[in-house]
C-alpha atoms as a PDB file:
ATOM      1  CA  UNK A   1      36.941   3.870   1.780  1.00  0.00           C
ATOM      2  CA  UNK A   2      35.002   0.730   3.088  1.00  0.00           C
ATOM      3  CA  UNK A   3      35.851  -1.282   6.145  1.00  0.00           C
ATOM      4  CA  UNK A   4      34.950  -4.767   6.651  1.00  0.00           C
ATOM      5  CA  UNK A   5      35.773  -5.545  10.251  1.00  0.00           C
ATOM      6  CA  UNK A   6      32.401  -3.975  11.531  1.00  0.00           C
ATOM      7  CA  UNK A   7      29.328  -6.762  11.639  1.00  0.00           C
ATOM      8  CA  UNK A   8      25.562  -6.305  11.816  1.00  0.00           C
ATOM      9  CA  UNK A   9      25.991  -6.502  16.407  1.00  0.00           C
ATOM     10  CA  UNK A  10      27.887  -3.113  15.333  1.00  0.00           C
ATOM     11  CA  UNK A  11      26.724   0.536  14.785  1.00  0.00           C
ATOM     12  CA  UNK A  12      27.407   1.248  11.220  1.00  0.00           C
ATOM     13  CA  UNK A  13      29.409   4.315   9.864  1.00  0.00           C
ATOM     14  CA  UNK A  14      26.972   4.960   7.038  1.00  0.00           C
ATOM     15  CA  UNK A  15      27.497   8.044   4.912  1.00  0.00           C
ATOM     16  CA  UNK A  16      23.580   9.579   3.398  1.00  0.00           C
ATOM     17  CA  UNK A  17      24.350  11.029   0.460  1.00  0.00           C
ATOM     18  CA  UNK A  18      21.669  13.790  -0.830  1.00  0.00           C
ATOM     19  CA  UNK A  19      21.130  16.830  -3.000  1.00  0.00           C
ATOM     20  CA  UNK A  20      22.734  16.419  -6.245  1.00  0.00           C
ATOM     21  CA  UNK A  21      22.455  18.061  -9.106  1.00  0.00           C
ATOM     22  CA  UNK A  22      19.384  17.096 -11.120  1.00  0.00           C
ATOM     23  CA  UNK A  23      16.318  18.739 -10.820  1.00  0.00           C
ATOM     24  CA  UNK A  24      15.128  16.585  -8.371  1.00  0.00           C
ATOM     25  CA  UNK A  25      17.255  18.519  -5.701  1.00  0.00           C
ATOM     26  CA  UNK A  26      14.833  19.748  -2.825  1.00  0.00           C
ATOM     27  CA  UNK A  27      13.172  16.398  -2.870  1.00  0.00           C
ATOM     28  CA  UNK A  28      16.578  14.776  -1.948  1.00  0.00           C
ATOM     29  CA  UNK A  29      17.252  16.838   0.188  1.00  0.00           C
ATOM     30  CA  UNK A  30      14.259  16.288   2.707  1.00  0.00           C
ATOM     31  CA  UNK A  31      15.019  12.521   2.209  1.00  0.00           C
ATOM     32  CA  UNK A  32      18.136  12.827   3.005  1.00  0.00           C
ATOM     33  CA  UNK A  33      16.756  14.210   6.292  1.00  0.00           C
ATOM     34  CA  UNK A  34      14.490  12.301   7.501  1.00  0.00           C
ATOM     35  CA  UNK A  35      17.122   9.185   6.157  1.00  0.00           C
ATOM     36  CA  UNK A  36      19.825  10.527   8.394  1.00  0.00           C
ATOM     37  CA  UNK A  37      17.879  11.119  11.455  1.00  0.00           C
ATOM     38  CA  UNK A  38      16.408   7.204  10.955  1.00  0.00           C
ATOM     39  CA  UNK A  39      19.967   5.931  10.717  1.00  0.00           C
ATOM     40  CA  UNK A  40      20.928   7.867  13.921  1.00  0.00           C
ATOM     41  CA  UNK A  41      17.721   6.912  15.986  1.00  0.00           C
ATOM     42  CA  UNK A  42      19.008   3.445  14.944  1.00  0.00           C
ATOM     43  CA  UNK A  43      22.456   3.992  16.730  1.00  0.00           C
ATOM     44  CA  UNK A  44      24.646   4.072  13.894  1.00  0.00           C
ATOM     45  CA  UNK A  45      27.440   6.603  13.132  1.00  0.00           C
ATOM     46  CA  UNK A  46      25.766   9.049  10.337  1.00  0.00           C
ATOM     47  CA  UNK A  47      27.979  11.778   7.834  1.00  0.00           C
ATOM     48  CA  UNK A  48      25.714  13.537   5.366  1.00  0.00           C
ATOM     49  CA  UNK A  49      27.400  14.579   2.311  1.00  0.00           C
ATOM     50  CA  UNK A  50      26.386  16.574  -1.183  1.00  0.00           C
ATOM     51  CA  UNK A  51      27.329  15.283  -4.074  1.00  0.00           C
ATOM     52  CA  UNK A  52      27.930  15.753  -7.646  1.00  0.00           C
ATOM     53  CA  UNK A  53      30.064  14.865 -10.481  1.00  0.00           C
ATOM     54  CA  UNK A  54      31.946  17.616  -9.907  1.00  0.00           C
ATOM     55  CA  UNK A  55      32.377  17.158  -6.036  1.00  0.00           C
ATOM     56  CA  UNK A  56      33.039  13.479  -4.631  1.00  0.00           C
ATOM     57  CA  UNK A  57      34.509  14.659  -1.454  1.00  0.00           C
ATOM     58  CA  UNK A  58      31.218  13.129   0.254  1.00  0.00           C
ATOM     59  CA  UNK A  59      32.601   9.689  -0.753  1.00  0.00           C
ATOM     60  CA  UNK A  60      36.354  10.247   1.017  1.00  0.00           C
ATOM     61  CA  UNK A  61      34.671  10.099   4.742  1.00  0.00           C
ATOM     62  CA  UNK A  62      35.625   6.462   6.169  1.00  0.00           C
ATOM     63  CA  UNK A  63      32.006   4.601   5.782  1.00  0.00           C
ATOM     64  CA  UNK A  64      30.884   0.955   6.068  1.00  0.00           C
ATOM     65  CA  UNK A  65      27.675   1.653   4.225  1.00  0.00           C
ATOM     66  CA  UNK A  66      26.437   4.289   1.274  1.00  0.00           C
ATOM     67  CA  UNK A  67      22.735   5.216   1.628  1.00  0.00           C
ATOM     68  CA  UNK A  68      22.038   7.445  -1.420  1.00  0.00           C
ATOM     69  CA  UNK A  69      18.904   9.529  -1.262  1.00  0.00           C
ATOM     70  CA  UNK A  70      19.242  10.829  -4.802  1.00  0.00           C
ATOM     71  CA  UNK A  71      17.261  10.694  -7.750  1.00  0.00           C
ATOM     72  CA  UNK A  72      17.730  11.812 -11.317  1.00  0.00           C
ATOM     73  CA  UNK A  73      20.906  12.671 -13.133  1.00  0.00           C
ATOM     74  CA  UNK A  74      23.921  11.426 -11.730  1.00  0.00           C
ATOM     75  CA  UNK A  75      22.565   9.755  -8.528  1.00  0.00           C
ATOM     76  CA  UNK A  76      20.412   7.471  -9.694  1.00  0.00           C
ATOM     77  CA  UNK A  77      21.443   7.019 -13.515  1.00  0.00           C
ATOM     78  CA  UNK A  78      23.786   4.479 -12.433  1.00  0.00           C
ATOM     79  CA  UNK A  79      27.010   7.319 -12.700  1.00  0.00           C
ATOM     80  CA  UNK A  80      27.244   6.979  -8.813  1.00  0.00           C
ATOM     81  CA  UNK A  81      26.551   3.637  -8.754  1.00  0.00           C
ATOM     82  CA  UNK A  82      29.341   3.059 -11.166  1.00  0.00           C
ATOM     83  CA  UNK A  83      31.741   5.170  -8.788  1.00  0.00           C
ATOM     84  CA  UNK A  84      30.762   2.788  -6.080  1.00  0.00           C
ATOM     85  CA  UNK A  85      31.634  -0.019  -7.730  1.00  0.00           C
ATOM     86  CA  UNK A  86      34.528   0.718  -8.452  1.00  0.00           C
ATOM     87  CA  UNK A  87      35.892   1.993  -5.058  1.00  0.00           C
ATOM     88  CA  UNK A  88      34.479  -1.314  -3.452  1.00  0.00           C
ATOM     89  CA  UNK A  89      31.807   0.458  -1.229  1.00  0.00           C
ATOM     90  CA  UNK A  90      29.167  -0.885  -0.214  1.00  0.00           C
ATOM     91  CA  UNK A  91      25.856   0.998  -1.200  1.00  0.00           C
ATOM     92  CA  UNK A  92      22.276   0.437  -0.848  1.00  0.00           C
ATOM     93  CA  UNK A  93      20.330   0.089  -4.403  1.00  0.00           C
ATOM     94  CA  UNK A  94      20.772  -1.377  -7.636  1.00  0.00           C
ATOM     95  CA  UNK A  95      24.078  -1.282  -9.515  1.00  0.00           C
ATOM     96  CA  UNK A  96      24.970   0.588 -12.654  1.00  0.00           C
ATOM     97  CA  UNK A  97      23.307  -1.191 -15.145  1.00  0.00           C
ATOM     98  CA  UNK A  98      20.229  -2.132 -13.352  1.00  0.00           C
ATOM     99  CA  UNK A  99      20.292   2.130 -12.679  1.00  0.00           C
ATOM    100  CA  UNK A 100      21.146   3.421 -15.953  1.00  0.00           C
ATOM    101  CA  UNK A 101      18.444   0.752 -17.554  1.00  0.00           C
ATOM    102  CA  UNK A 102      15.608   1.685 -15.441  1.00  0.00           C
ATOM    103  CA  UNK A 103      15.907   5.581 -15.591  1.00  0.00           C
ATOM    104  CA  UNK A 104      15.588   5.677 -19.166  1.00  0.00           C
ATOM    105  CA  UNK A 105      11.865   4.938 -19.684  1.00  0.00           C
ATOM    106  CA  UNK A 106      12.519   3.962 -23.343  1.00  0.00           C
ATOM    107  CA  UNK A 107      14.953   1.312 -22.728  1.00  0.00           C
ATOM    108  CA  UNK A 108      12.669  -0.151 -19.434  1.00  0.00           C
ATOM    109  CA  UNK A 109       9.804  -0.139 -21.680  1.00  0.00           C
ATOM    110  CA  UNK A 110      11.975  -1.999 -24.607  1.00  0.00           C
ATOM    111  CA  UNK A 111      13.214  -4.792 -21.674  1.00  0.00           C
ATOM    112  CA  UNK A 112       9.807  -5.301 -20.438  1.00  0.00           C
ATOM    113  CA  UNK A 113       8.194  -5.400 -24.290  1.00  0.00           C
ATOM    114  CA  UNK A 114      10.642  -7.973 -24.918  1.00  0.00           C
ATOM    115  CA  UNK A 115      10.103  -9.663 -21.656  1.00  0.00           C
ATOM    116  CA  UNK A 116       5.981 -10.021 -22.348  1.00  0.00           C
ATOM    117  CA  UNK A 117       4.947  -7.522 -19.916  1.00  0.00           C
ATOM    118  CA  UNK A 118       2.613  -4.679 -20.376  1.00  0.00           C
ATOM    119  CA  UNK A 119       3.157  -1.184 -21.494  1.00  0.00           C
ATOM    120  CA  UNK A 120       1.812   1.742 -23.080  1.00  0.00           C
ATOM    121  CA  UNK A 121       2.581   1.891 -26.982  1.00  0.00           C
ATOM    122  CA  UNK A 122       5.361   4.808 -27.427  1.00  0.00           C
ATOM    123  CA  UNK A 123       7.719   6.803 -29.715  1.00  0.00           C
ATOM    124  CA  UNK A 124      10.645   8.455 -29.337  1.00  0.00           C
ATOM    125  CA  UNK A 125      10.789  11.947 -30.767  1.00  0.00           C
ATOM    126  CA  UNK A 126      13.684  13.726 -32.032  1.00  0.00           C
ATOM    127  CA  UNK A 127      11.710  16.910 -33.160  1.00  0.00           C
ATOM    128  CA  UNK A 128       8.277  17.970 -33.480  1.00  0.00           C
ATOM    129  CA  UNK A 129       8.215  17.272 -37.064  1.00  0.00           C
ATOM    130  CA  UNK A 130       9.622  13.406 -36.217  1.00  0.00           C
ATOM    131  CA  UNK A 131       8.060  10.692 -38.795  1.00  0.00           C
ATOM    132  CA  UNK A 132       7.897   8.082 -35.496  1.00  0.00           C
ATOM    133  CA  UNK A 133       4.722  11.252 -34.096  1.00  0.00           C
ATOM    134  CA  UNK A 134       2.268   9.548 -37.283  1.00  0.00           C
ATOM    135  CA  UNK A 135       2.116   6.328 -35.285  1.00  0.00           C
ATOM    136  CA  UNK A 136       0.197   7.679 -32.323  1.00  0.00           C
ATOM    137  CA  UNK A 137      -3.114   9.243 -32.123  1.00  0.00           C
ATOM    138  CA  UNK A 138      -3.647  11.819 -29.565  1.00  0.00           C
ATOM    139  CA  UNK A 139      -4.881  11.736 -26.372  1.00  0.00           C
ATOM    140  CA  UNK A 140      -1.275  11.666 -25.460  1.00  0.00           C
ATOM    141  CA  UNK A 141       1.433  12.013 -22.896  1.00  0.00           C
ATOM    142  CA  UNK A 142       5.006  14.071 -23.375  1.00  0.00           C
ATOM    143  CA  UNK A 143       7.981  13.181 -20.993  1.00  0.00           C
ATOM    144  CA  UNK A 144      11.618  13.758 -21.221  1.00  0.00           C
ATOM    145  CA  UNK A 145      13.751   9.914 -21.242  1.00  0.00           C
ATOM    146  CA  UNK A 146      14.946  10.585 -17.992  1.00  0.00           C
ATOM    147  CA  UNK A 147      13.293  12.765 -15.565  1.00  0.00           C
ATOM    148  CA  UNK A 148      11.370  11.886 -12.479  1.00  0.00           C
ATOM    149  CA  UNK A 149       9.070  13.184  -9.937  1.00  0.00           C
ATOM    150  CA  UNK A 150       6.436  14.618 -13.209  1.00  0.00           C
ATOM    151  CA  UNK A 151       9.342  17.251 -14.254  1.00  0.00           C
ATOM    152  CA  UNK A 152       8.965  18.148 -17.917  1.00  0.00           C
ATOM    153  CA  UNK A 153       5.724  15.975 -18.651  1.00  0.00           C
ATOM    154  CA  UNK A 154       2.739  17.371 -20.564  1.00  0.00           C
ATOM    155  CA  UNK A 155      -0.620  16.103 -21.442  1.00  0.00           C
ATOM    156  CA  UNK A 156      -1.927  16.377 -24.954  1.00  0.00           C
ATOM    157  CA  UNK A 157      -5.492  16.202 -26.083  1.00  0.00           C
ATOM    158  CA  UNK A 158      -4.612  17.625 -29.704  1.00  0.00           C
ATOM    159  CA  UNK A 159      -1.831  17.365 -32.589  1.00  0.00           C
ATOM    160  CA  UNK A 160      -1.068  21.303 -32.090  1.00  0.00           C
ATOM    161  CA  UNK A 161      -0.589  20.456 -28.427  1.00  0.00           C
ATOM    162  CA  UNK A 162       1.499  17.342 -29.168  1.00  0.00           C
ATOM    163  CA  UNK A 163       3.707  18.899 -31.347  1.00  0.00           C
ATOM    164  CA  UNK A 164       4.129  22.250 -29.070  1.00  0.00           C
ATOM    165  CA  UNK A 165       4.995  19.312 -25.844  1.00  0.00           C
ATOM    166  CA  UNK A 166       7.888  18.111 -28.060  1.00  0.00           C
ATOM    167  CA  UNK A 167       9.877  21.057 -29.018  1.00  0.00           C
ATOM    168  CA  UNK A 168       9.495  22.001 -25.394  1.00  0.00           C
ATOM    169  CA  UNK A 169      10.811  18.726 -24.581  1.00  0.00           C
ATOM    170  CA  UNK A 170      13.515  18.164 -27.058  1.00  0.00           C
ATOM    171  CA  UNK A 171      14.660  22.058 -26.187  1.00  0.00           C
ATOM    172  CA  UNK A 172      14.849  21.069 -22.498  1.00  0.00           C
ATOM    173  CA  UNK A 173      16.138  17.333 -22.683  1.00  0.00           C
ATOM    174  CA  UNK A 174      17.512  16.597 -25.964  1.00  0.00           C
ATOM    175  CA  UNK A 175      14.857  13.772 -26.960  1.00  0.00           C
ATOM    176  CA  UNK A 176      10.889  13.266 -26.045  1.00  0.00           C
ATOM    177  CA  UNK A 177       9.083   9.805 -25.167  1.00  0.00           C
ATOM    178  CA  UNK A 178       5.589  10.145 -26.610  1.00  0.00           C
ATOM    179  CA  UNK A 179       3.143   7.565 -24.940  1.00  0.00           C
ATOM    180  CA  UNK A 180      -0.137   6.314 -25.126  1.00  0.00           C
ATOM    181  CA  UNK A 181      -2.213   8.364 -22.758  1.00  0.00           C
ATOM    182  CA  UNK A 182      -4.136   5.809 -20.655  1.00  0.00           C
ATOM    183  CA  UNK A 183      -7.238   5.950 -18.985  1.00  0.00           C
ATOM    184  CA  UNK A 184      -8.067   4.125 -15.298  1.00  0.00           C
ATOM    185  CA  UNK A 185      -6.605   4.119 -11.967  1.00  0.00           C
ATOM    186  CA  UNK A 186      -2.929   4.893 -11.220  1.00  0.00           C
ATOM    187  CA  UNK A 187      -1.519   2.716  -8.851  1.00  0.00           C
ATOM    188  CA  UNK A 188       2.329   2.119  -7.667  1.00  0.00           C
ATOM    189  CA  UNK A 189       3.973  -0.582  -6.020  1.00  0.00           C
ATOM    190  CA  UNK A 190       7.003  -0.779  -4.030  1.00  0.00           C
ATOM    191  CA  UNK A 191       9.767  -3.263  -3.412  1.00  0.00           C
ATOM    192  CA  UNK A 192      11.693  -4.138  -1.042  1.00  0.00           C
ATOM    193  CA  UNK A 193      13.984  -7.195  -1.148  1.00  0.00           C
ATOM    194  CA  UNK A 194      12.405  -8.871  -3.855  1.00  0.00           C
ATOM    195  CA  UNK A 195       8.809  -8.873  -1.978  1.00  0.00           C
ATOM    196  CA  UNK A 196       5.858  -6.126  -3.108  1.00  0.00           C
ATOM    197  CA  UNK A 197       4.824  -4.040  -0.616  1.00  0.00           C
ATOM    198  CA  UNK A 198       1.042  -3.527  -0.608  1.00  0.00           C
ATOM    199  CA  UNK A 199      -0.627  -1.410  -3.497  1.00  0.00           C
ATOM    200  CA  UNK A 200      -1.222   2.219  -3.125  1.00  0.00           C
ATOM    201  CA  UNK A 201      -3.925   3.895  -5.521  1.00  0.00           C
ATOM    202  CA  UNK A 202      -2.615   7.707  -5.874  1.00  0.00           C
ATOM    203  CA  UNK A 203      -5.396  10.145  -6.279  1.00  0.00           C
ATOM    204  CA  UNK A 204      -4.709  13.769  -7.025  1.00  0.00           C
ATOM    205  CA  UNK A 205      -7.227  15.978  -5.813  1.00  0.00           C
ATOM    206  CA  UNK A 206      -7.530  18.425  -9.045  1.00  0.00           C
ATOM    207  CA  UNK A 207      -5.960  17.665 -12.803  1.00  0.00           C
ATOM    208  CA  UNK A 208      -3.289  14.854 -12.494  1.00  0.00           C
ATOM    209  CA  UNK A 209      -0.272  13.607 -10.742  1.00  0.00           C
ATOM    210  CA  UNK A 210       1.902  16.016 -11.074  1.00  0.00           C
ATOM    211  CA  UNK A 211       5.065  17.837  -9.687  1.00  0.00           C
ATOM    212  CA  UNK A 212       3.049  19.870  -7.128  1.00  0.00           C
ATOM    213  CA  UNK A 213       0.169  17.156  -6.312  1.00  0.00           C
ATOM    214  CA  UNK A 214       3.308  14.778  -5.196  1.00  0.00           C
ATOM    215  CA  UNK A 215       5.199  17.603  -3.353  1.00  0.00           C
ATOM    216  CA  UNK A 216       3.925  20.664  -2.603  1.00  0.00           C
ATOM    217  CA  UNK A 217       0.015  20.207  -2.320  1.00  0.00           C
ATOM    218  CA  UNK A 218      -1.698  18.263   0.736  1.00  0.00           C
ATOM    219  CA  UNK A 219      -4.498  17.326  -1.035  1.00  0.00           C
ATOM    220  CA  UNK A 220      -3.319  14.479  -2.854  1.00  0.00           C
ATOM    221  CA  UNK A 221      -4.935  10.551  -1.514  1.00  0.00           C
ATOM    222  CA  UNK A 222      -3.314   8.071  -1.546  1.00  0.00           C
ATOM    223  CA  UNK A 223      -5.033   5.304  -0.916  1.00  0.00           C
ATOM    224  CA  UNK A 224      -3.471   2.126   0.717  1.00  0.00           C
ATOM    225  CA  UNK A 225      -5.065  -1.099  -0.166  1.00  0.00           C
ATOM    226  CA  UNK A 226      -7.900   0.621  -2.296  1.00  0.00           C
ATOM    227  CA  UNK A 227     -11.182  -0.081  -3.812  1.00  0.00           C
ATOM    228  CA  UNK A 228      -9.415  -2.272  -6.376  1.00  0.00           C
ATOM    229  CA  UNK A 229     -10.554  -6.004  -6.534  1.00  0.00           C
ATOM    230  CA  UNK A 230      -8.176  -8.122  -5.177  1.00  0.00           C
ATOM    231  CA  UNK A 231      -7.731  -9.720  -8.120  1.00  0.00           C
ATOM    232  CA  UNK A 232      -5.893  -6.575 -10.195  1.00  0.00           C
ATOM    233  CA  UNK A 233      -4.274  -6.025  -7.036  1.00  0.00           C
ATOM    234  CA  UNK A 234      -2.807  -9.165  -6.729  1.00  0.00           C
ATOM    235  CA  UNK A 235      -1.468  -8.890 -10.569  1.00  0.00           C
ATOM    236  CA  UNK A 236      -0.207  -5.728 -10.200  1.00  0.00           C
ATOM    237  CA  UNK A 237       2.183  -6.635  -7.349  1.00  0.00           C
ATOM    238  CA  UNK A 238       3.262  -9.840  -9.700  1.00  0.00           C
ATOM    239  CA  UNK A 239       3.962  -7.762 -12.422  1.00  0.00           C
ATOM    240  CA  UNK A 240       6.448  -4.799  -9.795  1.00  0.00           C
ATOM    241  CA  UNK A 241       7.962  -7.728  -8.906  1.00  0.00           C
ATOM    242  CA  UNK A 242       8.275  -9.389 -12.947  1.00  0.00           C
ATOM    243  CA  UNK A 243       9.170  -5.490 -13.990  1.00  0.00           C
ATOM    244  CA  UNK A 244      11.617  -4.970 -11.152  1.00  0.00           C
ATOM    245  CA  UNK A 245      13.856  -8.671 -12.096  1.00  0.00           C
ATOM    246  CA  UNK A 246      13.523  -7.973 -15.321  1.00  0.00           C
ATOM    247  CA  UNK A 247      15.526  -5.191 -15.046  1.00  0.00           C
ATOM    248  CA  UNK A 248      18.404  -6.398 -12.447  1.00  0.00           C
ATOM    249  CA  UNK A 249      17.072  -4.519  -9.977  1.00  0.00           C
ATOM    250  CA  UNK A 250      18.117  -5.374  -5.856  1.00  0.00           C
ATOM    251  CA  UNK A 251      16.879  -4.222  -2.468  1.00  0.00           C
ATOM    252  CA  UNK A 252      14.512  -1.379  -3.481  1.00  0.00           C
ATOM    253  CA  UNK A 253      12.120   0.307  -5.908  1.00  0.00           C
ATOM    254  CA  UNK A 254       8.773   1.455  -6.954  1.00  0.00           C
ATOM    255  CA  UNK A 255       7.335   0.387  -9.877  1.00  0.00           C
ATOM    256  CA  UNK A 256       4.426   2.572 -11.487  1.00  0.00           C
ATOM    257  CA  UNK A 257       1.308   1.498 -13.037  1.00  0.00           C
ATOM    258  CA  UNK A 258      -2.136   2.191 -14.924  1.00  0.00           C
ATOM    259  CA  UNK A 259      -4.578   0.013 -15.153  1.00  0.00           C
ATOM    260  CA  UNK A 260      -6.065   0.751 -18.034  1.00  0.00           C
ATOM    261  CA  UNK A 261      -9.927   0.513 -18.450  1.00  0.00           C
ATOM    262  CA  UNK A 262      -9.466  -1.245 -21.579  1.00  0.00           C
ATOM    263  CA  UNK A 263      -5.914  -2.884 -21.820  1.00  0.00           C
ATOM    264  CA  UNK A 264      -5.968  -3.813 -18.120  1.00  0.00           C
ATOM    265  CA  UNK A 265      -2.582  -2.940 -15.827  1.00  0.00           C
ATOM    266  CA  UNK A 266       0.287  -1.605 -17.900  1.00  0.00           C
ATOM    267  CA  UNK A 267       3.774  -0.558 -16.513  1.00  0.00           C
ATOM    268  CA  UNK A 268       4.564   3.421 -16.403  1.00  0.00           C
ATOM    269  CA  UNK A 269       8.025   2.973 -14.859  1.00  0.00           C
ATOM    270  CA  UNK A 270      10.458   2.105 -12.478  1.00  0.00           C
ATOM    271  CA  UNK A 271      12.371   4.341  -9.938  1.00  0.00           C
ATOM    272  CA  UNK A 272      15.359   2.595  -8.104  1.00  0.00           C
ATOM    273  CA  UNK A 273      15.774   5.337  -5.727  1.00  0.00           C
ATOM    274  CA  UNK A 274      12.377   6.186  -4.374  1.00  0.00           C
ATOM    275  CA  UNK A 275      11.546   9.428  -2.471  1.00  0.00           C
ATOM    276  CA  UNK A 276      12.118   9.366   1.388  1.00  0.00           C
ATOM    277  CA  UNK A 277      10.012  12.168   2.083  1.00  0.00           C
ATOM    278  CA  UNK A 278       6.894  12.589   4.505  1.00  0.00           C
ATOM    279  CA  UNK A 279       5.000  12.728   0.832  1.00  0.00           C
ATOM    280  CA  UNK A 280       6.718   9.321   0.166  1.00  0.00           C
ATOM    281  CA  UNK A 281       4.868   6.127  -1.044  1.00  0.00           C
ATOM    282  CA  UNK A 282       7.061   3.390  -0.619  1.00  0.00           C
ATOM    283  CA  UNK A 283       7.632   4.727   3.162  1.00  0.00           C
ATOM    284  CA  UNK A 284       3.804   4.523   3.020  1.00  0.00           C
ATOM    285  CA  UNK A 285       3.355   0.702   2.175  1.00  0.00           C
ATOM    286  CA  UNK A 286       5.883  -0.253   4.470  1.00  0.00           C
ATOM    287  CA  UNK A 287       4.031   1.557   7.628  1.00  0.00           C
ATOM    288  CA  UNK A 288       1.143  -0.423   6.026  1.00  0.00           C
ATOM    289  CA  UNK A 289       2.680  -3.461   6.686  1.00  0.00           C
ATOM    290  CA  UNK A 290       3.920  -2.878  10.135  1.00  0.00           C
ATOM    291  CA  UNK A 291       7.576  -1.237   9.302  1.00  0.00           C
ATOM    292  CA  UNK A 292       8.183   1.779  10.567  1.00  0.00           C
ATOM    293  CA  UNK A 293      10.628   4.160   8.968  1.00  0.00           C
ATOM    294  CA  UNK A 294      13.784   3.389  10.995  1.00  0.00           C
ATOM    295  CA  UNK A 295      13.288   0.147  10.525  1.00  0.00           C
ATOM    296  CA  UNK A 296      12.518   0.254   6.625  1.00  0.00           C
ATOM    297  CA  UNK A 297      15.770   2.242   6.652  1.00  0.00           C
ATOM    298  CA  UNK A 298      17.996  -0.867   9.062  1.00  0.00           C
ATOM    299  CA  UNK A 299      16.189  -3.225   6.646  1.00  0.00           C
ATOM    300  CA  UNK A 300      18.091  -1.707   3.363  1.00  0.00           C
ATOM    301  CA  UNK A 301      21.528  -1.336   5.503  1.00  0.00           C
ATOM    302  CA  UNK A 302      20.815  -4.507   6.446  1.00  0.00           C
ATOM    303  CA  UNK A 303      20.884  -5.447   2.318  1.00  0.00           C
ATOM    304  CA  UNK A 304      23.189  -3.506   1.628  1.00  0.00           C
ATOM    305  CA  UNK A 305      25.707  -5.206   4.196  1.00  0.00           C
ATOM    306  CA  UNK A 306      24.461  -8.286   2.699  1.00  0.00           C
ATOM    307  CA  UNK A 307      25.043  -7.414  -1.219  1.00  0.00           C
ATOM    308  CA  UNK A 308      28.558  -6.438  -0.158  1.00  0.00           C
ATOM    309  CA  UNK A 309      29.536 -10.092   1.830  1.00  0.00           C
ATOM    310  CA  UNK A 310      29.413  -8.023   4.988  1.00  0.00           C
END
């Protein structure tokens, strides 16, 4: 239920939706948090709801905004996005199709391929004996089509290890994307609006970027404005912002890169929900900048309001 009468003078009845049920829970979660406790410090009128497929009760509280904090299945496929849509509400994010597109990494990659941007050469792998494996030459990366925060992703330096990766993945999530491994800096970039916040260089402190060094470890760097010439900075944000229009994308997102010591910066992928955490790197950029969290957070309500014809 969505009420127009309120304007931007007004506290907001926003409704934070977090938790979910993809394996991206506990992140959400602690988002969700630190989200809700923005929007109250802000003055607004806050409800925090779980939600699922199974359970849209969340989405029955009166609210003039929807601030999802989810990511994965069903809250940032472009499912709840689709839901909000069609009840009128206005949400912050990118709708459906811009969602569904960008969590599948093989149809992002295919959109910026066709587009002229760069990206690691991939497969997609129905089995570990899959003809499409012959085209790629280890060292290699494994990761499910639709997965975020590093879940299910597996580094391969040999063809028994490649084709072990896949029948783990294809057990656990139906179909594996096989890519290029790359070698150089890895560097993300977040938007907001349709402007690139400044680059951050993530360095893991032992083996690679993964579930844990993002999460659970302190140890990580991440490295605002780093030791990157200005130059390859200055492309990469072009190409978040190229990568991020490309896809229909609105208010938010953080686009993933490596730049490559050979092939220069190619695109990873995109996430349209971004984490909200303390770990959080688009939360990151915009301190950088000079916006704090609350205001990062009145910023998208602010778009969201907007995107509605608030």
């Amino acid at each position: 239920m969505s009420d127009r009468s309120h304007s931007p003078g007004r506290p907001w009845r926003v409704a934070v939706l977090r938790g979910g049920p993809s394996a991206e829970r506990e992140v959400s979660l602690a988002g969700g948090r630190a989200v809700a406790a923005a929007v109250r410090s802000l003055g607004h009128l806050v409800t925090e709801g779980d939600i699922g497929p199974d359970d849209l009760s969340a989405l029955d509280v009166p609210a003039d905004i929807i601030f999802p904090v989810l990511h994965g299945r069903f809250g940032e496929d472009g499912h709840l996005q689709k839901i909000l849509e069609e009840r009128g509400l206005a949400f912050v994010g990118s709708g459906s199709e811009a969602s569904r597109i960008s969590i599948d990494k093989d149809a992002s990659k295919r959109k910026w391929r066709a587009a002229g941007l760069p990206t690691a050469p991939w497969v997609i792998a129905g089995s570990d004996s899959d003809p499409a494996l012959g085209h790629l030459d280890p060292p290699l990366v494994v990761k499910p089509l639709a997965e975020g925060s590093s879940i299910g992703v597996t580094l391969c330096d040999t063809a028994a290890e490649l084709k072990a990766a896949v029948r783990q993945a294809v057990s656990s999530f139906g179909r594996a994307m096989v890519e290029k491994r790359l070698d150089g800096p890895e560097l993300t970039v977040g938007i907001l609006g349709h402007d690139p916040l400044p680059v951050i260089q993530v360095r893991p402190a032992a083996g690679w970027y993964d579930y844990s060094a993002k999460y659970e470890r302190n140890d990580t760097d991440y490295l605002v404005d780093p030791a990157i010439d200005g130059t390859t900075c200055q492309a990469v944000q072009q190409l978040a912002v190229k990568a991020f229009e490309v896809l229909g994308c609105r208010h938010l997102s953080r686009v993933d890169f490596i730049v490559d010591r050979q092939t220069g910066p190619q695109l990873l992928e995109i996430n349209t929900l971004p984490g909200f955490t303390d770990h959080s790197l688009l939360p990151k950029a915009a301190a950088h900048t000079g916006i704090p969290f609350p205001r990062l957070v009145e910023m998208l309500l602010e778009m969201a309001w907007a995107s509605s014809g608030g």
